[in-house]
N, C-alpha and C. Protein backbone atom coordinates (compact mmCIF):
# COMPACT_ATOMS: atom_id res chain seq x y z
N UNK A 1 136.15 101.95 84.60
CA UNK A 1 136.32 103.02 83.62
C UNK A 1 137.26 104.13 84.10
N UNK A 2 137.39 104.43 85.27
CA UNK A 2 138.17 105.66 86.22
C UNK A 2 139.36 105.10 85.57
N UNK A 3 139.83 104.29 85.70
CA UNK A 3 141.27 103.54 85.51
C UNK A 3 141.77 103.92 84.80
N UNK A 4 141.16 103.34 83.38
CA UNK A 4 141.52 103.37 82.18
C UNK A 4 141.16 105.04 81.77
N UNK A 5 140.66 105.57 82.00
CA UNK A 5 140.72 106.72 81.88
C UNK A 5 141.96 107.58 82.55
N UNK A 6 142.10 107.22 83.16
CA UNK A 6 143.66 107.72 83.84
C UNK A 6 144.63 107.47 82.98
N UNK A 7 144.43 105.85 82.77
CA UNK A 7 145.62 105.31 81.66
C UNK A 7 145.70 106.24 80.22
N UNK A 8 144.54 106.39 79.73
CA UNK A 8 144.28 107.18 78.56
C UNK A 8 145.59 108.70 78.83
N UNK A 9 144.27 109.37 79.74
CA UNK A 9 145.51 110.69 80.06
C UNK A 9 146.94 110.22 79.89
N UNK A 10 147.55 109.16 80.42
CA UNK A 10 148.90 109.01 80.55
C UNK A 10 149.57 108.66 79.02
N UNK A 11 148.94 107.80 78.23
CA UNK A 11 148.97 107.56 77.44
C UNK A 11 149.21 109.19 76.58
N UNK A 12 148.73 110.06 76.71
CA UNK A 12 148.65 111.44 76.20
C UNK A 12 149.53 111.91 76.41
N UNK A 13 149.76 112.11 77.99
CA UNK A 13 151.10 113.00 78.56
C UNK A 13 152.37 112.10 77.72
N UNK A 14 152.55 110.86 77.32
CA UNK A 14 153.51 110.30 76.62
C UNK A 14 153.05 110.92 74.93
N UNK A 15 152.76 111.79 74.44
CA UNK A 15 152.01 111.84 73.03
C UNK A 15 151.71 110.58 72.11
N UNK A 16 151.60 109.22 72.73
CA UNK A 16 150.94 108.36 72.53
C UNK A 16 149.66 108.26 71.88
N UNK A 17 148.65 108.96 70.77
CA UNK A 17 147.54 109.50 71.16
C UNK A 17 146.99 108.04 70.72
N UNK A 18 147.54 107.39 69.71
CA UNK A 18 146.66 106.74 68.91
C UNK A 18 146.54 105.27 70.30
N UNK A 19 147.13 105.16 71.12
CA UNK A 19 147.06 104.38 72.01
C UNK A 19 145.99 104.80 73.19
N UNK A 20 146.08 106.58 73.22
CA UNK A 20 145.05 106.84 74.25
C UNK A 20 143.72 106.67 73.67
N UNK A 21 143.59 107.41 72.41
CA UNK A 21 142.53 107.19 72.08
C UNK A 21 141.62 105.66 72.18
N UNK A 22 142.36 104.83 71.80
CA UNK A 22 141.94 103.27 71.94
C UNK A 22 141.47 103.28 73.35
N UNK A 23 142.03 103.70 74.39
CA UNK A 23 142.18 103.60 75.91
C UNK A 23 140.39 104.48 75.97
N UNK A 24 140.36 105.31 75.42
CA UNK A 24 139.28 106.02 75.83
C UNK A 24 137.83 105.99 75.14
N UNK A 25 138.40 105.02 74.16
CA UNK A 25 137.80 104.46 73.25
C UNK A 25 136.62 103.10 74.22
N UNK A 26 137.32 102.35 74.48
CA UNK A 26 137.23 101.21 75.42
C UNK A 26 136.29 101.68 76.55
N UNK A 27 136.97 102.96 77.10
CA UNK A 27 135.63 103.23 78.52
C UNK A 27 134.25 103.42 77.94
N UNK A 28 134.01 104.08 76.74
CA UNK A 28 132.93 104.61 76.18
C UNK A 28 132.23 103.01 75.60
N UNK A 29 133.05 102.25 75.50
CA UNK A 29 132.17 100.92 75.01
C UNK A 29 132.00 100.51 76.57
N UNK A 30 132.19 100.61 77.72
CA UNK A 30 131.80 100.11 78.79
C UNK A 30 130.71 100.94 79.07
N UNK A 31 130.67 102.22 79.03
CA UNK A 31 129.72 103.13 79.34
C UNK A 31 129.77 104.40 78.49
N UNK A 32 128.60 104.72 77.91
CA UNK A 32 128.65 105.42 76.58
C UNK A 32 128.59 107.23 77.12
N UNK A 33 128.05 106.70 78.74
CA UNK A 33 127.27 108.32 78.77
C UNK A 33 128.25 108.79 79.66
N UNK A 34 129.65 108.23 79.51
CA UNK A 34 131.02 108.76 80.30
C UNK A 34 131.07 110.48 80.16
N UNK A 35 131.24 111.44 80.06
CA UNK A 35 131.29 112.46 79.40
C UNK A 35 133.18 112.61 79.72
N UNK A 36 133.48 112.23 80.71
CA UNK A 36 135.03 112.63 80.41
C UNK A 36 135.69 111.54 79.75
N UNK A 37 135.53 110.15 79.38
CA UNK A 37 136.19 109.59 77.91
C UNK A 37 135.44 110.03 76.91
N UNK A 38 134.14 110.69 77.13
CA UNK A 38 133.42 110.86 75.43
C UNK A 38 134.65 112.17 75.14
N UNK A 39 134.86 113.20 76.33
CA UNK A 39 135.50 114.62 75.86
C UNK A 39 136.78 114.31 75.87
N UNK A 40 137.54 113.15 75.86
CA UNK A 40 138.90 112.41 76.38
C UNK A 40 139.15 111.83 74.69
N UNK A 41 138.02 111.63 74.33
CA UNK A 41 138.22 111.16 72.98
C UNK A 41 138.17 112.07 71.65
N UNK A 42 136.72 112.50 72.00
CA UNK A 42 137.28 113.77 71.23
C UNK A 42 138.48 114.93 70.98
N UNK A 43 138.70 115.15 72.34
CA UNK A 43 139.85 115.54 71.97
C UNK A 43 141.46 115.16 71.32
N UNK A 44 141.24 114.20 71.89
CA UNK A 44 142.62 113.02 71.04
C UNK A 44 142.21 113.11 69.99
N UNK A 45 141.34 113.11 68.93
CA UNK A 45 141.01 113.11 67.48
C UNK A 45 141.58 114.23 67.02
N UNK A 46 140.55 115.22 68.04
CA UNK A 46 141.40 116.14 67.17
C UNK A 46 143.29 116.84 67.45
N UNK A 47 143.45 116.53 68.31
CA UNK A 47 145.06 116.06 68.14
C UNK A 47 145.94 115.14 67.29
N UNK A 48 144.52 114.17 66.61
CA UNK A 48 145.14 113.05 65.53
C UNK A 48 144.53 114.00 63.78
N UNK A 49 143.91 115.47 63.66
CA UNK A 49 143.33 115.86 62.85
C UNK A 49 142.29 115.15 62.40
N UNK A 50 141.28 114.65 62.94
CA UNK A 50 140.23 114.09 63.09
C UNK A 50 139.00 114.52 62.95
N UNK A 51 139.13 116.36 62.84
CA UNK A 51 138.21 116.90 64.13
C UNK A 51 136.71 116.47 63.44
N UNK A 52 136.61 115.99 61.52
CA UNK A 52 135.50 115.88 61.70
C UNK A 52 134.72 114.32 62.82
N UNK A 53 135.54 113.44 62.68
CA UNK A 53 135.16 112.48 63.77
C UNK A 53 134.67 112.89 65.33
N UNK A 54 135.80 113.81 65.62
CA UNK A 54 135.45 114.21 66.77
C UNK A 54 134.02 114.73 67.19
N UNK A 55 133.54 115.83 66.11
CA UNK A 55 132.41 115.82 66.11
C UNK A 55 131.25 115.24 67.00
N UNK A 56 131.22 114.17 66.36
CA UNK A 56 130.36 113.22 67.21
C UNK A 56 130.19 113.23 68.41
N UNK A 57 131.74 112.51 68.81
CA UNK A 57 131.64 112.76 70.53
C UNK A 57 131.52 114.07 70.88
N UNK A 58 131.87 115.11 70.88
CA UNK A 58 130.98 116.54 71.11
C UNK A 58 129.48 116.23 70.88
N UNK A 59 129.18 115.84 70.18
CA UNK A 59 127.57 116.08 70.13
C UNK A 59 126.68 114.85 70.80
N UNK A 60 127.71 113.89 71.25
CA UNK A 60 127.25 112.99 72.09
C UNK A 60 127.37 113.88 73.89
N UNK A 61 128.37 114.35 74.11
CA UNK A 61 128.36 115.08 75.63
C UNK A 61 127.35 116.50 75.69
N UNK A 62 127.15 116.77 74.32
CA UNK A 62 126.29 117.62 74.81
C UNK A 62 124.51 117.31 74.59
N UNK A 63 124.51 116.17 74.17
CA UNK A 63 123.01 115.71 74.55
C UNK A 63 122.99 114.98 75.97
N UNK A 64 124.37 114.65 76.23
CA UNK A 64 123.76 114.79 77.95
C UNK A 64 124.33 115.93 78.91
N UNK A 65 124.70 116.71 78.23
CA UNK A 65 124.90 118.16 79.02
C UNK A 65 124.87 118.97 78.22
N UNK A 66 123.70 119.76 77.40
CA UNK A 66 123.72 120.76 76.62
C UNK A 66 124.52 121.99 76.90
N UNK A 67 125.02 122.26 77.99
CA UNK A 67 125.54 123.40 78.12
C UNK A 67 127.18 123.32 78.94
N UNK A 68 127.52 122.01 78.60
CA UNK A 68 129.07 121.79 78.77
C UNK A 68 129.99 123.21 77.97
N UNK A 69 130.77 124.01 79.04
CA UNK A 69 131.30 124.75 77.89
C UNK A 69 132.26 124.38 77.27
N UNK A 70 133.36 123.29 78.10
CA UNK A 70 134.09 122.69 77.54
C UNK A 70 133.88 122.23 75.98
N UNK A 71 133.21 121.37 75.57
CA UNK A 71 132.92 120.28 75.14
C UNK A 71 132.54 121.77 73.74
N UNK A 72 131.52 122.92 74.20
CA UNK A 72 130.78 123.84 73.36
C UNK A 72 132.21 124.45 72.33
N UNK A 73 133.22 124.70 73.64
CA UNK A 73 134.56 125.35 73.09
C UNK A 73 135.38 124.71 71.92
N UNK A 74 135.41 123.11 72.40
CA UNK A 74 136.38 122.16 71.59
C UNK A 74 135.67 121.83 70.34
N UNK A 75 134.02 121.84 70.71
CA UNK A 75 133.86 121.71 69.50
C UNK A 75 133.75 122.83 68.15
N UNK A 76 133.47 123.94 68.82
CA UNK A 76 133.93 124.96 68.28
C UNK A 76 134.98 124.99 67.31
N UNK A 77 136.21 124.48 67.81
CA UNK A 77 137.48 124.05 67.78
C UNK A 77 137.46 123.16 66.18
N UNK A 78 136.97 122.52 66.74
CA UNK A 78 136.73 120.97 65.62
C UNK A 78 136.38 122.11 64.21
N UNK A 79 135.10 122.62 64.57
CA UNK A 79 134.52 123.38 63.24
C UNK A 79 135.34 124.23 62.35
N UNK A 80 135.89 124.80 63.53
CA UNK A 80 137.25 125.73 62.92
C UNK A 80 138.41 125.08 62.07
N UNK A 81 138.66 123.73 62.68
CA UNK A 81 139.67 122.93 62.13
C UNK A 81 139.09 122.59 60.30
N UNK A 82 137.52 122.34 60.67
CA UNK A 82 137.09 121.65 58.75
C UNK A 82 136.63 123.27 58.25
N UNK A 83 137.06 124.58 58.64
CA UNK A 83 136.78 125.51 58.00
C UNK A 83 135.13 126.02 58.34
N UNK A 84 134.31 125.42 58.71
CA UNK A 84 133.25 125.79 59.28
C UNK A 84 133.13 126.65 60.36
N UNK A 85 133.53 128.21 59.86
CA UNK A 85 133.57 129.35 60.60
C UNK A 85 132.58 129.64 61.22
N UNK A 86 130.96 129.43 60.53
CA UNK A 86 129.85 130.23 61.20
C UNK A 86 129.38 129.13 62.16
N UNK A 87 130.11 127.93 62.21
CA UNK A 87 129.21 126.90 62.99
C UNK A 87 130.29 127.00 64.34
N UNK A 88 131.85 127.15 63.66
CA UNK A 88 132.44 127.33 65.28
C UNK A 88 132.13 128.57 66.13
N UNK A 89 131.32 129.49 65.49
CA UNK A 89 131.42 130.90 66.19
C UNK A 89 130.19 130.73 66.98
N UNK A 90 129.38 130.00 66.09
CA UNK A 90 127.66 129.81 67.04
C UNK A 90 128.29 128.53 68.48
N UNK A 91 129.48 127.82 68.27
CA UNK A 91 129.52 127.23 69.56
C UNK A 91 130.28 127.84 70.34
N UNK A 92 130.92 128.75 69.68
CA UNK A 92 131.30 129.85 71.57
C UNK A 92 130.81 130.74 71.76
N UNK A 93 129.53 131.54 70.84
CA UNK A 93 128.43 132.15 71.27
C UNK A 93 127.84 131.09 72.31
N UNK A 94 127.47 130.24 72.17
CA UNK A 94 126.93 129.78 73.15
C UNK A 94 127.66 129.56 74.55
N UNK A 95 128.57 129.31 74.27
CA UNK A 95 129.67 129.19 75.62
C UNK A 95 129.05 130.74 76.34
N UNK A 96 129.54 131.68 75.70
CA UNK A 96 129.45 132.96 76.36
C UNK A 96 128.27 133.51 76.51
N UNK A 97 126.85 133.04 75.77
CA UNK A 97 125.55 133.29 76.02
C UNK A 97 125.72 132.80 77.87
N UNK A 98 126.24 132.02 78.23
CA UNK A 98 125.90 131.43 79.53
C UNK A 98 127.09 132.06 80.46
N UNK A 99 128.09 131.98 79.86
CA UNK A 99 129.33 133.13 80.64
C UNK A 99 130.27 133.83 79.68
N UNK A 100 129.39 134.77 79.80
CA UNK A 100 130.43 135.81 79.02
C UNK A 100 131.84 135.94 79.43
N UNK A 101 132.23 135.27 80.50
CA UNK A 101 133.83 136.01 80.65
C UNK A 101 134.58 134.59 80.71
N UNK A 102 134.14 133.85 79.28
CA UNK A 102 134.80 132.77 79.11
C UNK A 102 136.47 132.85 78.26
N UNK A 103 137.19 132.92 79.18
CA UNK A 103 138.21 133.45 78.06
C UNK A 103 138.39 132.62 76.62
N UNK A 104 138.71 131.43 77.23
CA UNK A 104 138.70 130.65 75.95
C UNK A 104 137.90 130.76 74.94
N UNK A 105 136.70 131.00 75.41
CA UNK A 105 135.34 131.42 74.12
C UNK A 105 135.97 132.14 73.28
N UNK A 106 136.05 133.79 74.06
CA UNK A 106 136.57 135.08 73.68
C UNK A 106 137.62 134.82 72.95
N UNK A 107 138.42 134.13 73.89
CA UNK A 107 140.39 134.33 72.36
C UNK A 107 140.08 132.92 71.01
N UNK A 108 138.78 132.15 71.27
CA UNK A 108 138.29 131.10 70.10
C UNK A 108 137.83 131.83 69.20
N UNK A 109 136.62 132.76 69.35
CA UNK A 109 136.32 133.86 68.60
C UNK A 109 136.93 134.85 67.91
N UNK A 110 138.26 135.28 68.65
CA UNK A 110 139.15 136.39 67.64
C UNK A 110 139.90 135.31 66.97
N UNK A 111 140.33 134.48 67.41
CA UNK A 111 140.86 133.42 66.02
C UNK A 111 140.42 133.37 65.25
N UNK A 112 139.01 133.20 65.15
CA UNK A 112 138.65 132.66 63.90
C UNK A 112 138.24 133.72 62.67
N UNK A 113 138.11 135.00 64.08
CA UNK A 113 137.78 136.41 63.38
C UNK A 113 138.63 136.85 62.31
N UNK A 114 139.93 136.26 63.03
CA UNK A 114 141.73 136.34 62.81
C UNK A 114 141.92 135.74 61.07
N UNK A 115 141.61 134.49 61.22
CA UNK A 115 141.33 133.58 60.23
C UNK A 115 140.67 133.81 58.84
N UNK A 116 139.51 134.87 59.29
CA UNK A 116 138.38 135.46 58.25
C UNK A 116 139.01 136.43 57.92
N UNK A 117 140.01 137.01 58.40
CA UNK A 117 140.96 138.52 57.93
C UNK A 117 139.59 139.16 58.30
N UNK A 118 138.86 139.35 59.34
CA UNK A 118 138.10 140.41 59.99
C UNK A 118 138.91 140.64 61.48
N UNK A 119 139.89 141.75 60.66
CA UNK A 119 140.84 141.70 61.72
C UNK A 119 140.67 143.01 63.07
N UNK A 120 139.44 143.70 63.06
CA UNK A 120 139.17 144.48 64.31
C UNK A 120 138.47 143.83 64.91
N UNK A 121 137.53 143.05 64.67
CA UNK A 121 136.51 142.01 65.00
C UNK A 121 137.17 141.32 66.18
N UNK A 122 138.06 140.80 65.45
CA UNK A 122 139.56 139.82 66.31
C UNK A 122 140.10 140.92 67.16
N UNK A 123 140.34 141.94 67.13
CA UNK A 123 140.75 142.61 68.06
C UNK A 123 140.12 142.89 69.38
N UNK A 124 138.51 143.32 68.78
CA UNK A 124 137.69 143.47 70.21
C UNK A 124 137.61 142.15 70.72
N UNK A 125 137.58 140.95 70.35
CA UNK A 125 137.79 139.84 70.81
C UNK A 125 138.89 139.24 71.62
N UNK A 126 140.10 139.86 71.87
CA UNK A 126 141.38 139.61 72.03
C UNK A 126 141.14 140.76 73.55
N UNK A 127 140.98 142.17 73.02
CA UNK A 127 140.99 142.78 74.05
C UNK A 127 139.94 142.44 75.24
N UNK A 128 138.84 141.72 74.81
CA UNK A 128 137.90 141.52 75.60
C UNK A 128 138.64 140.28 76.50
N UNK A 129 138.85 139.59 76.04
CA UNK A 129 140.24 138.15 76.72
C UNK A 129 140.77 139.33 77.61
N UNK A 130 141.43 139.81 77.35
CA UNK A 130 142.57 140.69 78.28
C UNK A 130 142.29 141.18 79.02
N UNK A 131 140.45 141.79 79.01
CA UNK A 131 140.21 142.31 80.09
C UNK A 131 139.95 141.99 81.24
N UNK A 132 140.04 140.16 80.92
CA UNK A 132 139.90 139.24 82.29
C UNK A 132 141.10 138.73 82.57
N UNK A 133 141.92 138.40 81.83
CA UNK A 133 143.37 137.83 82.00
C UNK A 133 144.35 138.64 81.31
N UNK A 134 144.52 140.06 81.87
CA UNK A 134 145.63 140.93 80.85
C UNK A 134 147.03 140.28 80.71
N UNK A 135 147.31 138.73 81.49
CA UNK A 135 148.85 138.16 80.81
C UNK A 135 148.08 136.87 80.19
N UNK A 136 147.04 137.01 79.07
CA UNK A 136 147.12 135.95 78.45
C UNK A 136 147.81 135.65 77.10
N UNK A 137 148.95 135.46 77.05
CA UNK A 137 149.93 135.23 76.16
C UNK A 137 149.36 135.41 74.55
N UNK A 138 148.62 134.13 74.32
CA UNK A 138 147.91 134.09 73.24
C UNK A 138 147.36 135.52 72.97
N UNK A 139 146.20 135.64 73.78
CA UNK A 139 145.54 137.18 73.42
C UNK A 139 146.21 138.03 72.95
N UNK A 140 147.72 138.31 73.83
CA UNK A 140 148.40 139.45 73.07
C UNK A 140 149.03 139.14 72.02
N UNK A 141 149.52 138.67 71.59
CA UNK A 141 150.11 137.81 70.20
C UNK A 141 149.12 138.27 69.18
N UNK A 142 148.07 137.75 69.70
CA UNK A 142 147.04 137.77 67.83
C UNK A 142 145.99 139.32 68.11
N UNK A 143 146.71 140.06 69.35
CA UNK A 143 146.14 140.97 69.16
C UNK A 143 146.93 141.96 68.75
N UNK A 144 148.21 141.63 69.01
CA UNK A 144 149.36 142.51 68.20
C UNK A 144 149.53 142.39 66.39
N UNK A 145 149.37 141.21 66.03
CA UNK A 145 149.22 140.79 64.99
C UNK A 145 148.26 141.28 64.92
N UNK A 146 146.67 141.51 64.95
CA UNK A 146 145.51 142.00 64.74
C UNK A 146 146.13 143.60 64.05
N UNK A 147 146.44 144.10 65.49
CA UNK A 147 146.64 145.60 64.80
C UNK A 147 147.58 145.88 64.15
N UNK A 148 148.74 145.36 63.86
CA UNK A 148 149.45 145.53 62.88
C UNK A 148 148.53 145.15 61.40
N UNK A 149 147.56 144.62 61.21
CA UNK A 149 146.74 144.37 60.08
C UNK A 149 146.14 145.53 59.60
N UNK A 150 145.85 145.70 60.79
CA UNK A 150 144.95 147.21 60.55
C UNK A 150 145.81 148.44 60.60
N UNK A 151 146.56 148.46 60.41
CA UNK A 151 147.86 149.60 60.91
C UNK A 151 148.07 150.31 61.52
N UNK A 152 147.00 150.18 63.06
CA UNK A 152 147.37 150.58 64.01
C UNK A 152 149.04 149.90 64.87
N UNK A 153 150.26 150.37 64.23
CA UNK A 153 151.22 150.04 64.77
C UNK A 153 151.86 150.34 66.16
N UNK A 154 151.14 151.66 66.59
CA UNK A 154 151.27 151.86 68.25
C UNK A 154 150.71 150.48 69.01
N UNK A 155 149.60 150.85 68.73
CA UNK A 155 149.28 149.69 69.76
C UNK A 155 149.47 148.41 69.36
N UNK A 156 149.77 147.76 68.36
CA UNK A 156 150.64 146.55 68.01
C UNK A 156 151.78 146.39 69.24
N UNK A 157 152.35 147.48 68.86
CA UNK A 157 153.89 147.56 69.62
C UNK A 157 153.63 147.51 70.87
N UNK A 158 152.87 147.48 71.84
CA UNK A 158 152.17 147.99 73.33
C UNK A 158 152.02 146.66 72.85
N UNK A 159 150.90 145.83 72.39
CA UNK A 159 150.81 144.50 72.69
C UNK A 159 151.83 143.49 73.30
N UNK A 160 152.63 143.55 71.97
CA UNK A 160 154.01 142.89 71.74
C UNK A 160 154.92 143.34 73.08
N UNK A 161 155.08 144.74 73.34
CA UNK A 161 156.17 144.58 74.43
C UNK A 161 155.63 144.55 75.96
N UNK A 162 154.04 144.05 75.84
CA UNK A 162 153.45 143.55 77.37
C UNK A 162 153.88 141.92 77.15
N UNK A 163 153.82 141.22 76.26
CA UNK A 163 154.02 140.22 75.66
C UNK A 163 155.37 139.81 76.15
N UNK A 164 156.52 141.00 75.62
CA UNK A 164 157.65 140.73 76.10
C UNK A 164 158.20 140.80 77.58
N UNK A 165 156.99 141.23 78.03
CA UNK A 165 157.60 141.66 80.00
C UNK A 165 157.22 140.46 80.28
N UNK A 166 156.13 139.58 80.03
CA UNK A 166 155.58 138.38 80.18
C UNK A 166 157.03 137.31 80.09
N UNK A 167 157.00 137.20 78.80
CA UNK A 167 158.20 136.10 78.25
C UNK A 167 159.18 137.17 77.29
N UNK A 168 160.55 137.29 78.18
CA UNK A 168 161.16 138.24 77.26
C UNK A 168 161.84 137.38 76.63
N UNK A 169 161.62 136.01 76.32
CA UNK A 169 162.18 135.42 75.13
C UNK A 169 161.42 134.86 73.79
N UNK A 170 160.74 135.75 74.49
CA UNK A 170 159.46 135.29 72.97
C UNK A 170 160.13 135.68 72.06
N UNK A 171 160.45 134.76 70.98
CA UNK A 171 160.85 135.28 69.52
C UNK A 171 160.15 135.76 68.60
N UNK A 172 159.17 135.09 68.44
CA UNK A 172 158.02 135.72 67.32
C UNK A 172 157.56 136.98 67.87
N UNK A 173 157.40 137.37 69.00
CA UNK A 173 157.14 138.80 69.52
C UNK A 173 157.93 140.02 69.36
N UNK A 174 159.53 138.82 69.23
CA UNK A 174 160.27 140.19 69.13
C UNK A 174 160.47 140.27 67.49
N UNK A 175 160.19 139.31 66.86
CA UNK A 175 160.23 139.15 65.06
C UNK A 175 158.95 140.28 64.82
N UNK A 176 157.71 140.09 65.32
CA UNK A 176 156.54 140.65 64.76
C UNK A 176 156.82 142.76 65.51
N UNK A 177 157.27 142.21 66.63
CA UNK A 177 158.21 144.17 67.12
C UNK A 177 159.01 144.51 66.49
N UNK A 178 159.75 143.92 65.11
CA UNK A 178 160.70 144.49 64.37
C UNK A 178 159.86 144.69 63.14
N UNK A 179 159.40 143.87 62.65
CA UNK A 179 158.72 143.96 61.44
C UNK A 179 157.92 145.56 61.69
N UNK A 180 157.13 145.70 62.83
CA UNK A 180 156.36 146.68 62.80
C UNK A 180 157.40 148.03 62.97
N UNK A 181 157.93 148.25 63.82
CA UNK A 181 159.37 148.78 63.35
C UNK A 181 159.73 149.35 62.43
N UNK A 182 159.82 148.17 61.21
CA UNK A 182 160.15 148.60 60.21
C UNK A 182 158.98 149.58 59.42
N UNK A 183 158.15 148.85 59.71
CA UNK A 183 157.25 149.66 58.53
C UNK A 183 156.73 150.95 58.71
N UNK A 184 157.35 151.37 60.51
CA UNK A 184 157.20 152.46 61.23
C UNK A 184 158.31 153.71 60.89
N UNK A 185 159.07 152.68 60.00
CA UNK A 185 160.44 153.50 59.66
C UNK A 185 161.27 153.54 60.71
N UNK A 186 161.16 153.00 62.11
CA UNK A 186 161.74 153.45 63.60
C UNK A 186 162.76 152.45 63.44
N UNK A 187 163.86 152.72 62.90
CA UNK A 187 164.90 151.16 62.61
C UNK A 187 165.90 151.27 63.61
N UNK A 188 166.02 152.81 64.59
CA UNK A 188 167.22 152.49 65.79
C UNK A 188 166.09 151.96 67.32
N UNK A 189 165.18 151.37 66.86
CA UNK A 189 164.66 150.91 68.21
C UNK A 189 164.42 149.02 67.98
C-alpha cells in the first residue's frame, strides 16, 4: 500500500487526478483503515469537485481518528464546497476546540464568514490567522477585501501593502489598492 500511495501522490504532482484517485482508490480496497489513502482520496475528489463524495472518506478517517484536524479541516472544506456553511464551520470549530492556533481552521472560518457577506466576522478571523503567521498571504488578501466591505479603507490599504512587501507582484493586491484608492478619492497615490 506505501507504494502505491506514493504512486498516487505522483500521479497528483502530474495533475493526473482521475488516475491518482484510482491509485488511492486501490490501497483503500487493500486496506480500508489506511487513513492517508482514505485522506489521499478524499482529497483528489475534491480537486475533481466531488466534495459531496468526498465526504465519506472524511467520515471514514475520522471514525478512526475522531480528532484528525486535517481530515476535520478538509472536510470542512468539502461542506463549504456543497454550500453547507453551518456544517463546515462546526468542523473547524472543532479543529480549534482542540488547537486554537490552527491557522488553517482560522483563515477556513473567515472564508466562509467571507462567503456569508458577514464580513467583520471574517475579519476577526483573518486577523486572528495573522496573529500566528502575520505573512500569511491568503489572510491578508481576504482581510483587505474584508475591510474594504466594511469601509474601513485604512486598514484595507495596510493589509494590501503588507501583502505587497510580501509579493510585490501581486496583482490583485495592487487591483484591490487602487480600487480602494479610488473610492478614497486618493487618485495621485
Amino acid at each position: 500500500p506505501e507504494a502505491l500511495n506514493y504512486l498516487g501522490l505522483c500521479w497528483l504532482e502530474l495533475e493526473e487526478f482521475e488516475a491518482a484517485l484510482e491509485t488511492f482508490k486501490r490501497v483503500t480496497a487493500i486496506d480500508p483503515q489506511d487513513e492517508e489513502a482514505l485522506y489521499n482520496t478524499a482529497t483528489t475528489l475534491i480537486k475533481l469537485n466531488r466534495a459531496k463524495e468526498a465526504l465519506g472518506y472524511f467520515d471514514r478517517i475520522l471514525d478512526i481518528s475522531p480528532d484528525n484536524p486535517d481530515a476535520l479541516n478538509y472536510r470542512g472544506i468539502a461542506f463549504c464546497r456543497l454550500e453547507r456553511s453551518k456544517e463546515a464551520l462546526k468542523s473547524f470549530d472543532q479543529v480549534l476546540e482542540k488547537d486554537p492556533e490552527n491557522i488553517k481552521a482560522l483563515y477556513n472560518v473567515g472564508v466562509v464568514c467571507f462567503k456569508l457577506n458577514i464580513f467583520e466576522t471574517a475579519a476577526r478571523a483573518f486577523r486572528e490567522a495573522l496573529s500566528i503567521n502575520p505573512w500569511h498571504e491568503q489572510s491578508l488578501r481576504y482581510l483587505g477585501i474584508s475591510l474594504a466591505k466594511v469601509e474601513d479603507y485604512e486598514e484595507a490599504l495596510r493589509a494590501f501593502d503588507k501583502l505587497l512587501k510580501i509579493n510585490p507582484r501581486d496583482v490583485r493586491a495592487m487591483n484591490y489598492r487602487g480600487v480602494i484608492l479610488g473610492k478614497m478619492e486618493k487618485y495621485g497615490e
